[in-house]
N, C-alpha and C. Protein backbone atom coordinates (compact mmCIF):
# COMPACT_ATOMS: atom_id res chain seq x y z
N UNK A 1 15.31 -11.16 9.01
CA UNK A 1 14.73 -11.17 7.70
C UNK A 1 14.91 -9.81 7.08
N UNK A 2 14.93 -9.92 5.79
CA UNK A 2 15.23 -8.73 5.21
C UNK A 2 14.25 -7.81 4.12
N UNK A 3 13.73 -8.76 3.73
CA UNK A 3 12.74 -7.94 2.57
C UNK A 3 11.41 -8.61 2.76
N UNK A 4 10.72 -7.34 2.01
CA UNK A 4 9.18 -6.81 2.36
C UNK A 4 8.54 -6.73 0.93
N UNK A 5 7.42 -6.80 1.11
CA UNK A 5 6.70 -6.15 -0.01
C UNK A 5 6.05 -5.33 -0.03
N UNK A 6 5.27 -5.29 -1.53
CA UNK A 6 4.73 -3.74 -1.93
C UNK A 6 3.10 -4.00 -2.03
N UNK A 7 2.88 -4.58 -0.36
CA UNK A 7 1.54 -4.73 -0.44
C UNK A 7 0.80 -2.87 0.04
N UNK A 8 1.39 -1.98 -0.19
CA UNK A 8 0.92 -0.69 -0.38
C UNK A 8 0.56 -0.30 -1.34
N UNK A 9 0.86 -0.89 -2.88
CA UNK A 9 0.50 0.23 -3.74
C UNK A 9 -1.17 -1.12 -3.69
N UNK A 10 -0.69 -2.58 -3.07
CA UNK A 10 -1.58 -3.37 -2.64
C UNK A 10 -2.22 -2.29 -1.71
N UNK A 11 -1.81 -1.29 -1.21
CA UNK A 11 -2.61 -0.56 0.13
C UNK A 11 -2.81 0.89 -0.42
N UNK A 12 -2.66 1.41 -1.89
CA UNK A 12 -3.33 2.40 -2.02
C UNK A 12 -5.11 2.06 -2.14
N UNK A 13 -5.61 3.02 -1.72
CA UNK A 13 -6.91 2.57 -1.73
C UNK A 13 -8.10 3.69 -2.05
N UNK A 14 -8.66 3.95 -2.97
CA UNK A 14 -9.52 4.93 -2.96
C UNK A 14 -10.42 4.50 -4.10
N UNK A 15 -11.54 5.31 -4.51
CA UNK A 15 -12.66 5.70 -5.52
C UNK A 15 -13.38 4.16 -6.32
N UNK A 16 -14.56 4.83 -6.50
CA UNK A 16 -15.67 4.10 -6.78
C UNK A 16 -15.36 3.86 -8.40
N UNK A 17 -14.64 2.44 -8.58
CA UNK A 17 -14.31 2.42 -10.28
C UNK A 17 -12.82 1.75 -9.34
N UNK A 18 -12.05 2.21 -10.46
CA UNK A 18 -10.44 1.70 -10.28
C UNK A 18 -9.79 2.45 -10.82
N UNK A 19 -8.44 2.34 -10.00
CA UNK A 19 -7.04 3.55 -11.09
C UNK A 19 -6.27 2.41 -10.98
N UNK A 20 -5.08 2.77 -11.46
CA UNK A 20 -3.42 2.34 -11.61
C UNK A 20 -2.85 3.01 -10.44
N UNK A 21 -1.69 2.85 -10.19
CA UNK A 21 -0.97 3.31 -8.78
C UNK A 21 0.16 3.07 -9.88
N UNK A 22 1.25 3.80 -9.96
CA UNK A 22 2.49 3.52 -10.47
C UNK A 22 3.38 3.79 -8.64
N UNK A 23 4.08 3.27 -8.27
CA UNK A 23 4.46 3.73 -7.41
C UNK A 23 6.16 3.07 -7.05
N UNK A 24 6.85 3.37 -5.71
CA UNK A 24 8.24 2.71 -5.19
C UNK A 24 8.02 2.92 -4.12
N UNK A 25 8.60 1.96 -3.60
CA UNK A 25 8.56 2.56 -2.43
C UNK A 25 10.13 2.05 -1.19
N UNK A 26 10.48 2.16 -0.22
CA UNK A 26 11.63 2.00 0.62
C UNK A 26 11.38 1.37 1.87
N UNK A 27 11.98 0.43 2.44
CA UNK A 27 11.34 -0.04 3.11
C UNK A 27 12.45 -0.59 4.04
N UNK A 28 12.56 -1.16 5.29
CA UNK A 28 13.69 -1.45 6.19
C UNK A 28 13.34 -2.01 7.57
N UNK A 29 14.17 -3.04 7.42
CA UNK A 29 13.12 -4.01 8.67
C UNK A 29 13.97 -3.88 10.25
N UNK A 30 13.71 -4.06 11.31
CA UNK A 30 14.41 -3.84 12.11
C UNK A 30 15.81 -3.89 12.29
N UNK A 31 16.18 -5.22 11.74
CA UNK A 31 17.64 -5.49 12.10
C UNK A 31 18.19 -4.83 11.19
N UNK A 32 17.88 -3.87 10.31
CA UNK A 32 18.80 -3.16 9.23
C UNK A 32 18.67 -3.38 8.16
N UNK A 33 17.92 -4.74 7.38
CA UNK A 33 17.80 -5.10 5.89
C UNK A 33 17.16 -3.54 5.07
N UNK A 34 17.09 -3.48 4.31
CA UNK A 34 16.81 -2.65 3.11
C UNK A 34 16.21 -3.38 1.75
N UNK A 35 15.02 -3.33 1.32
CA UNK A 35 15.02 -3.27 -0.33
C UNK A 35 13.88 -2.14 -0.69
N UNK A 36 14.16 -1.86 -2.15
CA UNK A 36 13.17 -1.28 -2.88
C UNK A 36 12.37 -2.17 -3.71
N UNK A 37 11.31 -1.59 -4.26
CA UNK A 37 10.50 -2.09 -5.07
C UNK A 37 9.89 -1.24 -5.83
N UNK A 38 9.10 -1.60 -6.68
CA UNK A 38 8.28 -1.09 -7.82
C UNK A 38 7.27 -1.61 -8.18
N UNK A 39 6.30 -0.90 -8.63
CA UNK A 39 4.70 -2.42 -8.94
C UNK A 39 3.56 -1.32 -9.71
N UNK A 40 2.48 -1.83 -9.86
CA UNK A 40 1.67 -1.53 -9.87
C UNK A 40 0.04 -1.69 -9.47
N UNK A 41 -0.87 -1.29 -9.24
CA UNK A 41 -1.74 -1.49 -8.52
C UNK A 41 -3.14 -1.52 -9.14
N UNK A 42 -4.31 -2.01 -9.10
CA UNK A 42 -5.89 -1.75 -9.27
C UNK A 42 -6.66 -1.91 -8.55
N UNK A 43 -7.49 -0.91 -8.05
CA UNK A 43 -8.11 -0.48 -6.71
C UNK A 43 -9.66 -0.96 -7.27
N UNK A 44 -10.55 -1.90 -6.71
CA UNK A 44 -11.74 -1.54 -6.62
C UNK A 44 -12.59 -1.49 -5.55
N UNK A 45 -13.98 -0.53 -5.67
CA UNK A 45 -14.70 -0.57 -4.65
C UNK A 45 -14.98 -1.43 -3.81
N UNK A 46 -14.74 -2.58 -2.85
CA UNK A 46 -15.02 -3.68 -2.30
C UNK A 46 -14.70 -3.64 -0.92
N UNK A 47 -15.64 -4.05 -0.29
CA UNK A 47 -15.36 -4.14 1.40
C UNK A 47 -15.01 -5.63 1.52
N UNK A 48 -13.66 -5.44 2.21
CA UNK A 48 -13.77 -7.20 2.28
C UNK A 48 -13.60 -7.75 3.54
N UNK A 49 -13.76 -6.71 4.58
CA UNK A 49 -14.17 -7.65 5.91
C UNK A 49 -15.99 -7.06 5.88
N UNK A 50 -16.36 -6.38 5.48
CA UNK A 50 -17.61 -5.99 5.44
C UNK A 50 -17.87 -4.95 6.64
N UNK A 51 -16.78 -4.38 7.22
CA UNK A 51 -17.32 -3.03 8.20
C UNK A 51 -17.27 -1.90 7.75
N UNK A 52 -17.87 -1.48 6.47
CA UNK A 52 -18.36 -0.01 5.68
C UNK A 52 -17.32 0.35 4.07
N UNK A 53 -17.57 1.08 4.00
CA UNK A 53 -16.65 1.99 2.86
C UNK A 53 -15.16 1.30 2.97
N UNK A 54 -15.49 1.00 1.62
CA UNK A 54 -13.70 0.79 1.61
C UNK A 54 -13.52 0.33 -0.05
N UNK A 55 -11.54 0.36 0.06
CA UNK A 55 -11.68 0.21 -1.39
C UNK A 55 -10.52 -0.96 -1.28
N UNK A 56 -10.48 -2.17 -2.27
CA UNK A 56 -9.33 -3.09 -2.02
C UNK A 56 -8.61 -3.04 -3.29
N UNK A 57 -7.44 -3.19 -3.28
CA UNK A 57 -6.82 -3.20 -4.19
C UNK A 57 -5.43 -4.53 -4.78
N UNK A 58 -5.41 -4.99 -5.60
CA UNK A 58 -4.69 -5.92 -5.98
C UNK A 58 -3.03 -5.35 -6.40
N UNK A 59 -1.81 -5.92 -5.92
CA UNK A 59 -0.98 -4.97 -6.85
C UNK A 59 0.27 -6.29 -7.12
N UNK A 60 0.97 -6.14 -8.08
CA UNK A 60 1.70 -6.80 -8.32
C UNK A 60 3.38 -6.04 -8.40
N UNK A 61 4.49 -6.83 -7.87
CA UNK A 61 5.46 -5.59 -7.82
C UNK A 61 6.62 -6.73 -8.24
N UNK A 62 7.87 -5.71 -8.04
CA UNK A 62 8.90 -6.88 -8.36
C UNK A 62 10.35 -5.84 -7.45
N UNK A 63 11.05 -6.16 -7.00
CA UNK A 63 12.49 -5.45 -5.94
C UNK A 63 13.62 -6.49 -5.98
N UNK A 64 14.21 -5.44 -5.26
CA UNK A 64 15.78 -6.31 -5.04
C UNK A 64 15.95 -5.54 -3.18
N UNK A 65 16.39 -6.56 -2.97
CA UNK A 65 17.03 -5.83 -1.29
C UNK A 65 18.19 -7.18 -0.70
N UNK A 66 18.55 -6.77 0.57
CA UNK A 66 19.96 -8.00 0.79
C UNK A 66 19.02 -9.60 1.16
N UNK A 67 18.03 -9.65 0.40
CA UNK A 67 17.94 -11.22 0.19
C UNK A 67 17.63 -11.62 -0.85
N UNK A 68 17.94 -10.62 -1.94
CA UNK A 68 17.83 -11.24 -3.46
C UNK A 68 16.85 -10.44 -4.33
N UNK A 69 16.44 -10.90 -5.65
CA UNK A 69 15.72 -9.91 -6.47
C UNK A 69 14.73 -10.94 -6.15
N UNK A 70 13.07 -10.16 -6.25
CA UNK A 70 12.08 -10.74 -5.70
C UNK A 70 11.19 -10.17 -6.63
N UNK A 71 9.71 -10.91 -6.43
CA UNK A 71 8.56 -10.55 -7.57
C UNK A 71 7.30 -10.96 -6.29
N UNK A 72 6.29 -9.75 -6.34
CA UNK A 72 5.64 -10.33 -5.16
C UNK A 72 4.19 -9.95 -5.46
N UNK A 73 2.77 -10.36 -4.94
CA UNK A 73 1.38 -9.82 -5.37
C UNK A 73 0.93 -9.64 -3.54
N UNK A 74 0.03 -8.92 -3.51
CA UNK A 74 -0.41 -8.47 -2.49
C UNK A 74 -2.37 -8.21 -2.58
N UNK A 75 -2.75 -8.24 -1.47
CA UNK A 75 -4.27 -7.90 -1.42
C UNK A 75 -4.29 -6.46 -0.42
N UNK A 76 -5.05 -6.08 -0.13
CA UNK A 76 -5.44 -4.54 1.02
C UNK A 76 -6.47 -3.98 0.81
N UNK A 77 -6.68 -3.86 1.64
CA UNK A 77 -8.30 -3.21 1.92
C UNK A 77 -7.96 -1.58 2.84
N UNK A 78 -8.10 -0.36 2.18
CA UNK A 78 -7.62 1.03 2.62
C UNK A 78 -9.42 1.63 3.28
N UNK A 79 -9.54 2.50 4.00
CA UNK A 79 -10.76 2.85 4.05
C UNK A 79 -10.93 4.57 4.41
N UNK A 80 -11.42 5.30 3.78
CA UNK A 80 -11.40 6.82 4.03
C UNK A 80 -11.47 7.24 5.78
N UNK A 81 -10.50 8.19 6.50
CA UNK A 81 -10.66 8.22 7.76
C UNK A 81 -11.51 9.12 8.11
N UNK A 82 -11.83 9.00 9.27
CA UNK A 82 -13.54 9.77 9.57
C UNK A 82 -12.69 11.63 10.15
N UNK A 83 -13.68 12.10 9.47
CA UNK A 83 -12.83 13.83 10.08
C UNK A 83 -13.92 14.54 9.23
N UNK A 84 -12.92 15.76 8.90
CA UNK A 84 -13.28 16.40 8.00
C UNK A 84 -12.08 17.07 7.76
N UNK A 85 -12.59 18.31 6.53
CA UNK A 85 -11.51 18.78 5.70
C UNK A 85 -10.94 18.10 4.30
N UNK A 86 -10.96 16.96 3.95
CA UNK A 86 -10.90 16.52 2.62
C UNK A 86 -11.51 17.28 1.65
N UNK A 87 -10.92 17.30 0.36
CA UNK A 87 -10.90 17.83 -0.58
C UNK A 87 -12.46 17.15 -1.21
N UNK A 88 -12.40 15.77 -1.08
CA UNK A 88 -13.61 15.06 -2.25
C UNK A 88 -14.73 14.91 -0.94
N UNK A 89 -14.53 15.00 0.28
CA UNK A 89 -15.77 14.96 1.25
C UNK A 89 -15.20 15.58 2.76
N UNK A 90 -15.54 16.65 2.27
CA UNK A 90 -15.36 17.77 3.33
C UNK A 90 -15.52 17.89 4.63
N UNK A 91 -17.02 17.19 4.98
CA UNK A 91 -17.45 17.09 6.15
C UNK A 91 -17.26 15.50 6.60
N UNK A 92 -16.60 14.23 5.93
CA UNK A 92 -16.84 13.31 6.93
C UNK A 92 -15.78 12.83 6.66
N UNK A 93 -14.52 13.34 5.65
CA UNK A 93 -13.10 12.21 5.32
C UNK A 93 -12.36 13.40 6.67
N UNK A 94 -11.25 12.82 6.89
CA UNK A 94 -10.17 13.56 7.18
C UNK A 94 -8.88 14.03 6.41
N UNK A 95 -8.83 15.64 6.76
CA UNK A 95 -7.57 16.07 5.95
C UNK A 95 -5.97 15.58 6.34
N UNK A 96 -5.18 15.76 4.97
CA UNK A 96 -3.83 14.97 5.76
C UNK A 96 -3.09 16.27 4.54
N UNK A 97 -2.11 16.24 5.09
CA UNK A 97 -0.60 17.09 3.89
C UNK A 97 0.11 16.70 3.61
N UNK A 98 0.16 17.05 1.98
CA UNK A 98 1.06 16.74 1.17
C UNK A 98 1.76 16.93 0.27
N UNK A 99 3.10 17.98 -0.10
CA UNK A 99 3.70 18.54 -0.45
C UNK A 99 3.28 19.86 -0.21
N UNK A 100 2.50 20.53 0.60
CA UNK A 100 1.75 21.72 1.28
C UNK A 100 0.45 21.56 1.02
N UNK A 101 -0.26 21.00 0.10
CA UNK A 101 -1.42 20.92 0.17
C UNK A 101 -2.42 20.21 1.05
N UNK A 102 -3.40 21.24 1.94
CA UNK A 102 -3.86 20.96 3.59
C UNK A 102 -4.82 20.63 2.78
N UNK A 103 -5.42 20.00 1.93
CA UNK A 103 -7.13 19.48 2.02
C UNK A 103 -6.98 18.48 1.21
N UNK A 104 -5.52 17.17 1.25
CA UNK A 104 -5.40 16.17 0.47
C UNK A 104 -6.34 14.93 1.25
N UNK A 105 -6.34 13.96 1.25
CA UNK A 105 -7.45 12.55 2.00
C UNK A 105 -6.72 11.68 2.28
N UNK A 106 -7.42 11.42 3.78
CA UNK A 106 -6.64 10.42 4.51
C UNK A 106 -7.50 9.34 4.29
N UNK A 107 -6.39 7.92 4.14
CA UNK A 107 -6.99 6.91 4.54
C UNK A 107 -5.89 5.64 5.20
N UNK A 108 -7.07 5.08 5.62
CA UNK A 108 -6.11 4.04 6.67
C UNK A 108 -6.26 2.44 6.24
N UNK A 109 -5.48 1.93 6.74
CA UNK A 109 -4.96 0.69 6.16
C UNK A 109 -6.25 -0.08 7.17
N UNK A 110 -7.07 -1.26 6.32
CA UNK A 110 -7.83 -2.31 7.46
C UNK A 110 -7.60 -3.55 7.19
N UNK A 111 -5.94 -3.98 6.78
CA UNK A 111 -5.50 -5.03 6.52
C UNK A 111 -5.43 -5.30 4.91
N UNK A 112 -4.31 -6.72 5.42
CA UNK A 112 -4.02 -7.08 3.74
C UNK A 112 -2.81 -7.97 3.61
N UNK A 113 -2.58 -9.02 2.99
CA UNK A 113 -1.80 -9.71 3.05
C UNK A 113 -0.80 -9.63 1.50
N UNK A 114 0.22 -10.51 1.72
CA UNK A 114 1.25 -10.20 0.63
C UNK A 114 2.05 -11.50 0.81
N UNK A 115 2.71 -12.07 -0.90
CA UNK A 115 3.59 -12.92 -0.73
C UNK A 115 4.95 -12.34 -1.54
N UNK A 116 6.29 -12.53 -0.84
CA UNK A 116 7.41 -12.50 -2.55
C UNK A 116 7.93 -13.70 -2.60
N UNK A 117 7.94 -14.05 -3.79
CA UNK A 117 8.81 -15.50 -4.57
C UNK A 117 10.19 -14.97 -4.67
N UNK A 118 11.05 -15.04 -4.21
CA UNK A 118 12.64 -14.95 -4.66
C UNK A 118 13.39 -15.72 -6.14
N UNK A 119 13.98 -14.92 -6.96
CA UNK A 119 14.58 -15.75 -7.80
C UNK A 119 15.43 -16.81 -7.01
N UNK A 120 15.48 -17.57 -8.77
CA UNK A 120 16.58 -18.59 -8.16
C UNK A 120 16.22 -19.95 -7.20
N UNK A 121 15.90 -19.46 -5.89
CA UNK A 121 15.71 -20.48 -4.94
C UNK A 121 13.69 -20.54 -4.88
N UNK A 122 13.12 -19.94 -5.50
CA UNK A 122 11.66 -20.04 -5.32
C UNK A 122 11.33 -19.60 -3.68
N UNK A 123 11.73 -19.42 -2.92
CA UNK A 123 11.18 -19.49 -1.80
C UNK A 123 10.18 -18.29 -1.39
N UNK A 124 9.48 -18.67 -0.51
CA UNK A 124 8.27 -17.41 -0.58
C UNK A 124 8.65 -16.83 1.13
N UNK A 125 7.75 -15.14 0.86
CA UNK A 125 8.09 -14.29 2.27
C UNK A 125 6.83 -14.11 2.13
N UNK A 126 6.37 -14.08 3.32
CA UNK A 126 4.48 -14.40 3.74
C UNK A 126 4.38 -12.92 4.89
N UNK A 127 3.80 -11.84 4.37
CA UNK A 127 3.18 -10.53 5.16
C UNK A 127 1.44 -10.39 5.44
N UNK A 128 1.60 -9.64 6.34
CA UNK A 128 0.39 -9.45 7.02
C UNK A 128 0.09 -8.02 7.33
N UNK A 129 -0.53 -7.12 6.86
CA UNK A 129 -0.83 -5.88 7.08
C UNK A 129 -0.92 -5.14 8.27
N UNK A 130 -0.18 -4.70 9.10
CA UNK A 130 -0.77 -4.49 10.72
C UNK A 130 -1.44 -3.07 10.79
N UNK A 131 -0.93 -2.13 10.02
CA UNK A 131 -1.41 -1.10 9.83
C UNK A 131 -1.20 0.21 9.00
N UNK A 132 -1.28 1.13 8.56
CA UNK A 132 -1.15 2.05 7.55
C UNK A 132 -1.61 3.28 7.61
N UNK A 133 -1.47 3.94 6.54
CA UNK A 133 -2.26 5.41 6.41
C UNK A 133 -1.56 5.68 5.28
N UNK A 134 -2.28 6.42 4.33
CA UNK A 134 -2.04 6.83 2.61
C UNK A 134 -2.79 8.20 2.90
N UNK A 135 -2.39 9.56 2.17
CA UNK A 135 -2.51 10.51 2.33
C UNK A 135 -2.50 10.45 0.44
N UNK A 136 -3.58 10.91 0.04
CA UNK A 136 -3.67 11.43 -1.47
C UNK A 136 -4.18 12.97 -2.23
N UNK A 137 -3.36 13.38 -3.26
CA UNK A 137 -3.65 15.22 -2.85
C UNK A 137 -4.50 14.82 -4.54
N UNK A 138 -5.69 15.36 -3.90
CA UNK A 138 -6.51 15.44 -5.87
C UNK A 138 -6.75 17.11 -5.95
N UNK A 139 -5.89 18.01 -5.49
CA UNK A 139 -6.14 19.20 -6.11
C UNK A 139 -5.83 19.34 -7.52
N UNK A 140 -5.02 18.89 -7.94
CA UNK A 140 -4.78 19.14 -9.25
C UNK A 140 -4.81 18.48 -10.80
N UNK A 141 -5.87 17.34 -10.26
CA UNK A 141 -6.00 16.14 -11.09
C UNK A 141 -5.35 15.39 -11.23
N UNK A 142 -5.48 14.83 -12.61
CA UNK A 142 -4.59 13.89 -12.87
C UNK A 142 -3.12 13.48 -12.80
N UNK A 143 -1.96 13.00 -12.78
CA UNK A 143 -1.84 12.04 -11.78
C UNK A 143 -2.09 12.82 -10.55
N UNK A 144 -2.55 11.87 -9.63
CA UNK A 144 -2.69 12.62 -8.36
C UNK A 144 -1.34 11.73 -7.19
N UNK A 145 -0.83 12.78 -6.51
CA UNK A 145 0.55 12.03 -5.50
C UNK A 145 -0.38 11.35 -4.93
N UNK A 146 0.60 10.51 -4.00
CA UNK A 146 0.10 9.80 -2.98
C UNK A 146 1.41 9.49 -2.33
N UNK A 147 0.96 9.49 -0.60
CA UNK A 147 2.24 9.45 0.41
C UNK A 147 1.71 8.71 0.92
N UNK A 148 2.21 7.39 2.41
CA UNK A 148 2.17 6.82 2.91
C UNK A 148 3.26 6.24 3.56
N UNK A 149 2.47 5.55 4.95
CA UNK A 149 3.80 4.77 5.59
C UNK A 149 2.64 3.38 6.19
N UNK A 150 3.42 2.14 5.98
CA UNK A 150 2.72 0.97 6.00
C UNK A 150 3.72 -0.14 7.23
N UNK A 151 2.82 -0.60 7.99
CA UNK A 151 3.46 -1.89 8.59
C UNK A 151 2.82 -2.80 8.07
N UNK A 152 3.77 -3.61 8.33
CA UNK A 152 2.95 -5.27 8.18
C UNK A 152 4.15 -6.48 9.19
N UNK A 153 3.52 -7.14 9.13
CA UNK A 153 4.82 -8.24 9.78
C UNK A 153 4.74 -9.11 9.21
N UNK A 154 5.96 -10.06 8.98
CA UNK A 154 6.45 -11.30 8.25
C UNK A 154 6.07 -12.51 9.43
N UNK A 155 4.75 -13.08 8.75
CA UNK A 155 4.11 -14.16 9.13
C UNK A 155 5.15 -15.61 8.67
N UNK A 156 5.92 -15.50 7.78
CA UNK A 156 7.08 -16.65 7.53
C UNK A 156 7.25 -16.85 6.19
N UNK A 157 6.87 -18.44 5.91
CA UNK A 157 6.87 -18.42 4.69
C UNK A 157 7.79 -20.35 3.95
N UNK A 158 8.42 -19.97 2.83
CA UNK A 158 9.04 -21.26 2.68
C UNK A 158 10.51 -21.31 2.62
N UNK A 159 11.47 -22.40 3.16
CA UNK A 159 12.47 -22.43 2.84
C UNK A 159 13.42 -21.49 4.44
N UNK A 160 14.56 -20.65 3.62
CA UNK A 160 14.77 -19.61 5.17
C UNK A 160 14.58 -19.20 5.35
N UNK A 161 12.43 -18.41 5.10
CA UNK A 161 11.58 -17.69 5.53
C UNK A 161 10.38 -18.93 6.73
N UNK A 162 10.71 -19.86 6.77
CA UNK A 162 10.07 -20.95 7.76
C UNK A 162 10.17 -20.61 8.90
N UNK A 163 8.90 -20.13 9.50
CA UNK A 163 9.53 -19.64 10.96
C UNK A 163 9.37 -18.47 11.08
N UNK A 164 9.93 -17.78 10.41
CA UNK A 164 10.53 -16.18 10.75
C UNK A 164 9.72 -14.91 10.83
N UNK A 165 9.72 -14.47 11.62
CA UNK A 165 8.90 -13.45 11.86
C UNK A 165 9.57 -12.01 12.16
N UNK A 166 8.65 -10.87 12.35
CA UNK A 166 9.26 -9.77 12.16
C UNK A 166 8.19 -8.27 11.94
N UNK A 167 8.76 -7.34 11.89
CA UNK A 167 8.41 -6.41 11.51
C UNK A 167 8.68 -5.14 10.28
N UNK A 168 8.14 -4.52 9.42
CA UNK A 168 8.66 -4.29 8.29
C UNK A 168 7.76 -2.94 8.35
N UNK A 169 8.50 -1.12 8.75
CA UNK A 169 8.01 -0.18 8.03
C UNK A 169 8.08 0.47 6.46
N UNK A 170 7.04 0.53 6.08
CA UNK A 170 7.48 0.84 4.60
C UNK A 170 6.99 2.26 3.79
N UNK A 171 7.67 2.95 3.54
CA UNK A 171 7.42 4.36 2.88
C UNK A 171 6.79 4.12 2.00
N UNK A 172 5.29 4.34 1.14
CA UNK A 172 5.00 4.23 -0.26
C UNK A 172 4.54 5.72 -0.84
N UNK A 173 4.90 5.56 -1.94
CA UNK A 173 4.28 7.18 -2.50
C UNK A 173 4.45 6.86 -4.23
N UNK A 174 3.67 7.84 -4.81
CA UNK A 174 3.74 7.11 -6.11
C UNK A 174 2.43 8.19 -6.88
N UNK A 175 1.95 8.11 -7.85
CA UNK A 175 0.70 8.36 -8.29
C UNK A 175 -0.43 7.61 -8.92
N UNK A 176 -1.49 8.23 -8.46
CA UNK A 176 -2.92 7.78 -9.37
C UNK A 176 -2.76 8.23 -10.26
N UNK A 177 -2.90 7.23 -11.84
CA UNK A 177 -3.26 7.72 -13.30
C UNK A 177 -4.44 8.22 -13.40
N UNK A 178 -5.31 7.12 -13.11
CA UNK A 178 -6.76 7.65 -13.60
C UNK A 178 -7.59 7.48 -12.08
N UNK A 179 -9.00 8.19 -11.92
CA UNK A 179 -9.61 7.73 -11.47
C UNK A 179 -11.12 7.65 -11.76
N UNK A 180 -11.84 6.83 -10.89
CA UNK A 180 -13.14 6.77 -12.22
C UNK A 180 -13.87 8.44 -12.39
N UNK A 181 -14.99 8.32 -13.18
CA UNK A 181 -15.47 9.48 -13.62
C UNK A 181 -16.57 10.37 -12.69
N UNK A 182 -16.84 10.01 -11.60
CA UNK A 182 -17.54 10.73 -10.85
C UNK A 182 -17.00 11.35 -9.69
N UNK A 183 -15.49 11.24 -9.36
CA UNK A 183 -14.30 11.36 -8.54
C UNK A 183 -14.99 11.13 -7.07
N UNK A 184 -15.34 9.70 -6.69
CA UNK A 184 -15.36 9.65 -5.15
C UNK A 184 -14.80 9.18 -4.46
């Protein structure tokens, strides 16, 4: 199988309110496939397995890679990692780096699913979140980067995604436009 989706900017995840995620990201599945994508994202506060803090986010994207041009929506649930050193909560997030800046915020992926529709033939590619981490730098406001690397595996799907399973790492990085007004 060859292409993945952009259930990451589905997996950016942060602050109490919602932003945009403009993001791309690269992605490449074991046997060698390749696509990119593009999307965008809206994060809100919501726990949706219900084990603490977290933020889920909806994103909608659209790519091309060697199984065709694709359009795909995704769900994810990201959650701040326990440490310290973060920039917005010092004593209980954990710090991560990003473009040199040591006091950007880690967070980790706690699942999330994703579908893409393929032109042409309709057929759908069915993902499953296995795991993640998003690193976001708010030293300098607005947009703020964001880095990440995401698994998920291809649960199947319709057509010559029936069946098929797999594994899919995916680079995401991109920026936050806004975030809400009390920055948490």
């Amino acid at each position: 199988m060859r292409l993945k989706k952009i259930g990451v900017f589905s997996s950016m995840a942060l602050t109490v309110g919602g932003f945009v995620l403009l993001a791309a990201q690269s992605a490449a599945f074991a046997d060698g496939g390749h696509f990119s994508t593009s999307g965008t994202s809206y994060t809100v506060p919501m726990d949706v397995d219900g084990d603490g803090p977290a933020q889920s986010s909806i994103a909608t994207y659209s790519g091309k890679g060697t199984g065709g041009q694709f359009s795909g929506q995704g769900v994810s649930e990201f959650a701040p990692h326990p440490g310290t050193g973060c920039k917005l909560a010092p004593t209980t997030q954990a710090a991560c780096t990003l473009n040199g800046v040591t006091d950007a915020c880690q967070y980790d992926s706690e699942g999330g699913v994703s579908a893409n529709t393929y032109q042409g033939t309709l057929e759908i590619q069915t993902f499953k979140r296995l795991s993640g981490s998003i690193c976001i730098d708010f030293s300098n406001g607005a947009p703020y980067r964001t880095d990440g690397t995401v698994v998920d595996v291809m649960t199947g799907g319709t057509g010559r995604f029936a069946g098929k399973t797999g594994t899919i790492t995916t680079h995401v990085w991109g920026q936050m436009m806004t975030m809400d007004s009390a920055v948490r």
